[in-house]
Protein backbone atom coordinates (compact mmCIF):
# COMPACT_ATOMS: atom_id res chain seq x y z
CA UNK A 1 75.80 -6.52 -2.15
CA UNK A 2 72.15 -7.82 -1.37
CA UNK A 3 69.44 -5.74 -3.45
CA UNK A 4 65.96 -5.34 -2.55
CA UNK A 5 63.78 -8.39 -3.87
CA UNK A 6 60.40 -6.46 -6.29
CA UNK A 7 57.60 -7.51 -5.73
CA UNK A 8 55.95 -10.15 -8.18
CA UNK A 9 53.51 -9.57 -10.66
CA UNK A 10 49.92 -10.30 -9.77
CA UNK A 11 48.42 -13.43 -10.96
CA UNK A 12 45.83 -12.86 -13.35
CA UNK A 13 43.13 -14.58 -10.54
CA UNK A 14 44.45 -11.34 -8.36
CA UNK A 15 44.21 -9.12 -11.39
CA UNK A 16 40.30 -10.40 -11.54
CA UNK A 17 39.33 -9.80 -8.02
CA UNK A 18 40.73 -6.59 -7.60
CA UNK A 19 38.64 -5.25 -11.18
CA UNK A 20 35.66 -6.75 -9.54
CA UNK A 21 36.00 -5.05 -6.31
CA UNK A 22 36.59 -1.91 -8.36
CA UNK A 23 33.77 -2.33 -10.02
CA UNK A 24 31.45 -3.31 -6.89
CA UNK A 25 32.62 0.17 -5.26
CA UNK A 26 31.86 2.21 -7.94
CA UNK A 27 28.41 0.70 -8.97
CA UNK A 28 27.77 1.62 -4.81
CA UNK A 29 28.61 5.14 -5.29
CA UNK A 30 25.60 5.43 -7.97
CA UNK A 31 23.02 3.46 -6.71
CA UNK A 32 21.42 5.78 -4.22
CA UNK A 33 17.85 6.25 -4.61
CA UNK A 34 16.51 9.68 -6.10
CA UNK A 35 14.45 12.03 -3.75
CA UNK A 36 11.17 12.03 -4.42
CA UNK A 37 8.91 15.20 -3.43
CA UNK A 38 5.98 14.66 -1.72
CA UNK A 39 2.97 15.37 -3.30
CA UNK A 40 -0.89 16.07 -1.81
CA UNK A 41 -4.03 14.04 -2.53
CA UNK A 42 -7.03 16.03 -2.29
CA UNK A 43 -10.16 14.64 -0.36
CA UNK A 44 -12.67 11.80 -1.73
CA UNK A 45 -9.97 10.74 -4.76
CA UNK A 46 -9.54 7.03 -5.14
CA UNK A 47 -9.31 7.04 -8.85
CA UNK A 48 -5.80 6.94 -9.36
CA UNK A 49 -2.29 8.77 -9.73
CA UNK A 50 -3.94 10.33 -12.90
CA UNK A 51 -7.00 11.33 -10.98
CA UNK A 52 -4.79 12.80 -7.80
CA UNK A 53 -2.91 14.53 -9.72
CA UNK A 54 -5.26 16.31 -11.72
CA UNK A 55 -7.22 17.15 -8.24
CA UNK A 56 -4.01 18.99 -7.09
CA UNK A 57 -4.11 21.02 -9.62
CA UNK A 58 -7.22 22.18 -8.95
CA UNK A 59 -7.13 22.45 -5.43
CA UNK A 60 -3.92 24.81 -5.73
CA UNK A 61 -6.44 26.74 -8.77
CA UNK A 62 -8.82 27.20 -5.82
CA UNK A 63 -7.73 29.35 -3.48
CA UNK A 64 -10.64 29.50 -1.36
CA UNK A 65 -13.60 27.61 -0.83
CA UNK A 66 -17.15 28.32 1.51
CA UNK A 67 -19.74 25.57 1.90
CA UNK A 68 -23.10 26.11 3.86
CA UNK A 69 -25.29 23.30 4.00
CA UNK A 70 -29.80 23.51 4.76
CA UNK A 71 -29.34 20.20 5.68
CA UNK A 72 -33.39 18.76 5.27
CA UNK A 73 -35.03 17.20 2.43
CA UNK A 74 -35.70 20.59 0.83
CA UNK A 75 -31.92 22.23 1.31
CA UNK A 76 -29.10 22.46 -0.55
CA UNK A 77 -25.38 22.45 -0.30
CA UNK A 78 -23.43 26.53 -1.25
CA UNK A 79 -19.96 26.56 -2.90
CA UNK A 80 -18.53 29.64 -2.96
CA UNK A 81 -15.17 29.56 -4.68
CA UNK A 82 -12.67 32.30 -4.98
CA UNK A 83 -9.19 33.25 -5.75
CA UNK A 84 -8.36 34.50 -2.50
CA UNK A 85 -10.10 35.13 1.66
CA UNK A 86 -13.48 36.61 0.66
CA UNK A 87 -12.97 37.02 -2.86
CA UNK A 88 -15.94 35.27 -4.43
CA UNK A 89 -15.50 34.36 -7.98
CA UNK A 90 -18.14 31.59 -8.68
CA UNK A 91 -20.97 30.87 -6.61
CA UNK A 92 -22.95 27.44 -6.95
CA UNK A 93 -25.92 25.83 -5.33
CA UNK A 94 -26.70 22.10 -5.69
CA UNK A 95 -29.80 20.90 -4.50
CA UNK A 96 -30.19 18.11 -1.89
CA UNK A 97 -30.61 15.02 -3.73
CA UNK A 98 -33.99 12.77 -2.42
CA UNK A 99 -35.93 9.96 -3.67
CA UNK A 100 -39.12 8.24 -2.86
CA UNK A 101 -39.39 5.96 -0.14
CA UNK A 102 -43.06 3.94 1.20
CA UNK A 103 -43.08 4.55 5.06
CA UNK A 104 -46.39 3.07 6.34
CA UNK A 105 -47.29 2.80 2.87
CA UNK A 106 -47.54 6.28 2.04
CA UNK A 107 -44.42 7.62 -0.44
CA UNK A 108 -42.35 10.23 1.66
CA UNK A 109 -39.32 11.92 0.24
CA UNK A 110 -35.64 11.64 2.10
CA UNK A 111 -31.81 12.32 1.08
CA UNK A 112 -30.25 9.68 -1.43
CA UNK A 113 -26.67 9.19 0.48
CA UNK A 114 -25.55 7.36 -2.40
CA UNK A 115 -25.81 10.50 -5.20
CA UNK A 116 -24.99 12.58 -2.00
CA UNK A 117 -21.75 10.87 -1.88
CA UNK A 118 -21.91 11.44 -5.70
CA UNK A 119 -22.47 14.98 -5.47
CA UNK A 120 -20.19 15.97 -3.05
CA UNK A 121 -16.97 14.40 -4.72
CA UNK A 122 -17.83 15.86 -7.85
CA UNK A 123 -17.03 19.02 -6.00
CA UNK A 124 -13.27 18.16 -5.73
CA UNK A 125 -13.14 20.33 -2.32
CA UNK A 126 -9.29 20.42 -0.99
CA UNK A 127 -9.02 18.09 2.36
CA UNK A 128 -9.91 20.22 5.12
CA UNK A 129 -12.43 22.67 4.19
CA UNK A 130 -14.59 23.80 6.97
CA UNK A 131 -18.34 23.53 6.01
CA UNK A 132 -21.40 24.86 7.92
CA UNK A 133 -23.86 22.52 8.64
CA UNK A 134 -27.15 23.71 9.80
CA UNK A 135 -28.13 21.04 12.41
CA UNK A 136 -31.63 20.01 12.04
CA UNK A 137 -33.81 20.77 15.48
CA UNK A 138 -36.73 20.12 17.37
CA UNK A 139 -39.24 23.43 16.91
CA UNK A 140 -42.71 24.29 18.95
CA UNK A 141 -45.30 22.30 17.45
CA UNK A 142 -43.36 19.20 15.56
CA UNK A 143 -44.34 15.83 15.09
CA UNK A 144 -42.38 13.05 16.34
CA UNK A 145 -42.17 11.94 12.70
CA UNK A 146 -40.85 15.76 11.84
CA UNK A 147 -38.50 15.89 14.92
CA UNK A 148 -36.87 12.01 13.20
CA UNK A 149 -36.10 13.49 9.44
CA UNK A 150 -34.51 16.23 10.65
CA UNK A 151 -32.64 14.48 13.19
CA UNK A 152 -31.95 11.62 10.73
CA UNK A 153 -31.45 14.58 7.26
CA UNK A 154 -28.64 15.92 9.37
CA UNK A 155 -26.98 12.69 10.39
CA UNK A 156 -26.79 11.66 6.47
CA UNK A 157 -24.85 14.87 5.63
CA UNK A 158 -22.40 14.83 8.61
CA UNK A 159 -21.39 11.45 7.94
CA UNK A 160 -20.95 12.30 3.82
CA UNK A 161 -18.83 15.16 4.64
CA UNK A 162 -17.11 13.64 7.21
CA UNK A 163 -16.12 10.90 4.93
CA UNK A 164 -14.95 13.57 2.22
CA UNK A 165 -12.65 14.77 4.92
CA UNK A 166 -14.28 18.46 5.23
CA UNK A 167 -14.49 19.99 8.85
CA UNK A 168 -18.25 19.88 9.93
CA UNK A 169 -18.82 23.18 11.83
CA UNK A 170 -22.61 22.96 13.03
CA UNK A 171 -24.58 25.94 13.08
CA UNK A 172 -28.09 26.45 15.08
CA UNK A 173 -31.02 27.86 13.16
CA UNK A 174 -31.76 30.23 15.38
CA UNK A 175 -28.06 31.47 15.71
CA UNK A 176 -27.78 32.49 12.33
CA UNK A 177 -31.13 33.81 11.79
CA UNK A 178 -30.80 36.21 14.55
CA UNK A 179 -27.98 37.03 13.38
CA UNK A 180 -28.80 38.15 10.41
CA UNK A 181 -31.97 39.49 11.51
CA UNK A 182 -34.15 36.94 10.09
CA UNK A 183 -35.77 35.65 13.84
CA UNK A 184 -38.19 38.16 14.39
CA UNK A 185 -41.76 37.21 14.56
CA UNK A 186 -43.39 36.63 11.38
CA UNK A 187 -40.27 36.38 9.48
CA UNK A 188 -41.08 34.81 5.96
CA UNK A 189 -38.44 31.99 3.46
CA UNK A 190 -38.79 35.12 1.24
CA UNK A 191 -36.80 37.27 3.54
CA UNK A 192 -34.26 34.55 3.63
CA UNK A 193 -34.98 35.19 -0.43
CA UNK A 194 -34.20 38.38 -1.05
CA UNK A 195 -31.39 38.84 1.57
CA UNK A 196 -28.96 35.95 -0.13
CA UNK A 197 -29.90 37.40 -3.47
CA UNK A 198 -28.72 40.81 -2.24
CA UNK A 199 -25.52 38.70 -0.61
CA UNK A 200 -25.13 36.66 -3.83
CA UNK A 201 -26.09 38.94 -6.89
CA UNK A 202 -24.00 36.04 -8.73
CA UNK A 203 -27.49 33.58 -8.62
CA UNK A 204 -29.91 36.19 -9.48
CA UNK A 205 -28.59 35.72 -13.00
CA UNK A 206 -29.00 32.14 -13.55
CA UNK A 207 -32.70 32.44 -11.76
CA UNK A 208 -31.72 30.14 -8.74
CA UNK A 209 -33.80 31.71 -6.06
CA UNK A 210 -37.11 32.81 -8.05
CA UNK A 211 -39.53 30.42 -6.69
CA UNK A 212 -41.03 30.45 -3.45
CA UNK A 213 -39.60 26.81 -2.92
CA UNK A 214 -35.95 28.07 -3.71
CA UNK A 215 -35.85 29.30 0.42
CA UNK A 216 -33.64 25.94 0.68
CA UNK A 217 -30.89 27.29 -1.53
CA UNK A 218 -31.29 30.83 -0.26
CA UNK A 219 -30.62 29.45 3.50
CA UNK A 220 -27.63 27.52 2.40
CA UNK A 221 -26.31 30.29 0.87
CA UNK A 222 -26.89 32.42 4.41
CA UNK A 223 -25.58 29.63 6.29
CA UNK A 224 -22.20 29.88 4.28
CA UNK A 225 -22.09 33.77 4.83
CA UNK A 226 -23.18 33.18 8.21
CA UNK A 227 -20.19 31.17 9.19
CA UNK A 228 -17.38 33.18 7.17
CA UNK A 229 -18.38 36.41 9.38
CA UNK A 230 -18.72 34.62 12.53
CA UNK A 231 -15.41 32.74 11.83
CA UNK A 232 -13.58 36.26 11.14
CA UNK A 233 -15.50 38.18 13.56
CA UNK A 234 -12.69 38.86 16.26
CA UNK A 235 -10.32 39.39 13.46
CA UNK A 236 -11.85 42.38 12.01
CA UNK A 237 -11.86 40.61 8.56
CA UNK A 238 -15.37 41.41 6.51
């Protein structure tokens, strides 16, 4: 009787191709790409994936962060810095940085944007940070002259901390100062003085509000606590 023909050995060509394809479908299964987790630059980095990472660190360090900006020649920029909401563990104040300029060939002193820049980055401040900018007015009794460096003092440090990517949240004079009972008549920079030392007892130490021209830092420094109540104000947080 007839019996069933096997089937013949594979040539060794076949024998190659099918090792290959093997191969091919197995190299496939491994060659997906890892995840990778996503990781945070913080604000005003450019330096590098050494640099960024070493800001991260530090901004998750920092748990909280208040700025408060007197925004004229004579101001200063407030960083209060603190574990936690309202928890105030260091306290700086950095002066505004100037330099001498000949208008109408008298020297006049005005912000230096470029150590601004400087002095703000140095900060490392997480993206995001809301700082209060007191915007620089028109009083009773300016100059036109007056009325342009304030205008043109408060322009320079929008556009620094806008480019840091910090929040800009402007604040009137008068608003805060009534607020914290600074507007009355005959009100004197060493109210503004005394009060921020009282707020602050963390600059008393260091002797950063002693002299009569130190009224820039103090106002920054109000400015900041200024903002932080009227920000938590219908929250009931102090």
């Amino acid at each position: 009787p007839p019996t069933s023909a096997s089937a013949p050995p594979p040539s060794a060509a076949e024998s190659e191709g099918a090792k290959v394809k093997k191969k091919r479908r197995s190299a496939g299964k491994k060659s997906k790409a890892p995840v990778v987790a996503p990781t945070s630059v913080a604000a005003g980095n450019t330096a590098g994936e050494g640099a960024d990472a070493s800001a991260c660190v530090e901004c998750e360090r920092v748990g909280w962060v208040l700025l408060g900006c007197d925004s004229d020649t004579g101001g200063a920029l407030a960083v209060v810095r603190g574990p936690r909401l309202g928890v105030v563990a260091s306290v700086d104040v950095l002066d505004a940085p100037t330099m001498k300029v000949q208008v109408n060939g008298k020297p006049r002193t005005r912000l230096c944007v470029d150590t601004m820049i400087q002095l703000v980055a140095a900060q490392r401040i997480p993206a995001g940070t809301v700082v209060y900018l007191e915007e620089g007015g028109v009083e009773f009794g300016f100059s036109a002259q007056t009325a342009f460096v304030q205008g043109y003092c408060f322009g320079l440090w929008r556009g620094v901390f806008a480019a840091a990517g910090l929040q800009v949240h402007i604040v009137k004079p008068q608003a805060w100062k009534w607020a914290l009972g600074l507007a009355h008549k005959g009100s004197t920079k060493d109210e503004s003085r005394t009060m921020a030392a009282a707020m602050f007892p963390e600059v008393t130490a260091g002797g950063l509000l002693k002299r009569k021209k130190d009224h820039g830092r103090a106002e920054a420094l109000l400015i900041a606590a200024y903002g932080h109540m009227a920000a938590h104000a219908r929250t009931g947080y102090g």
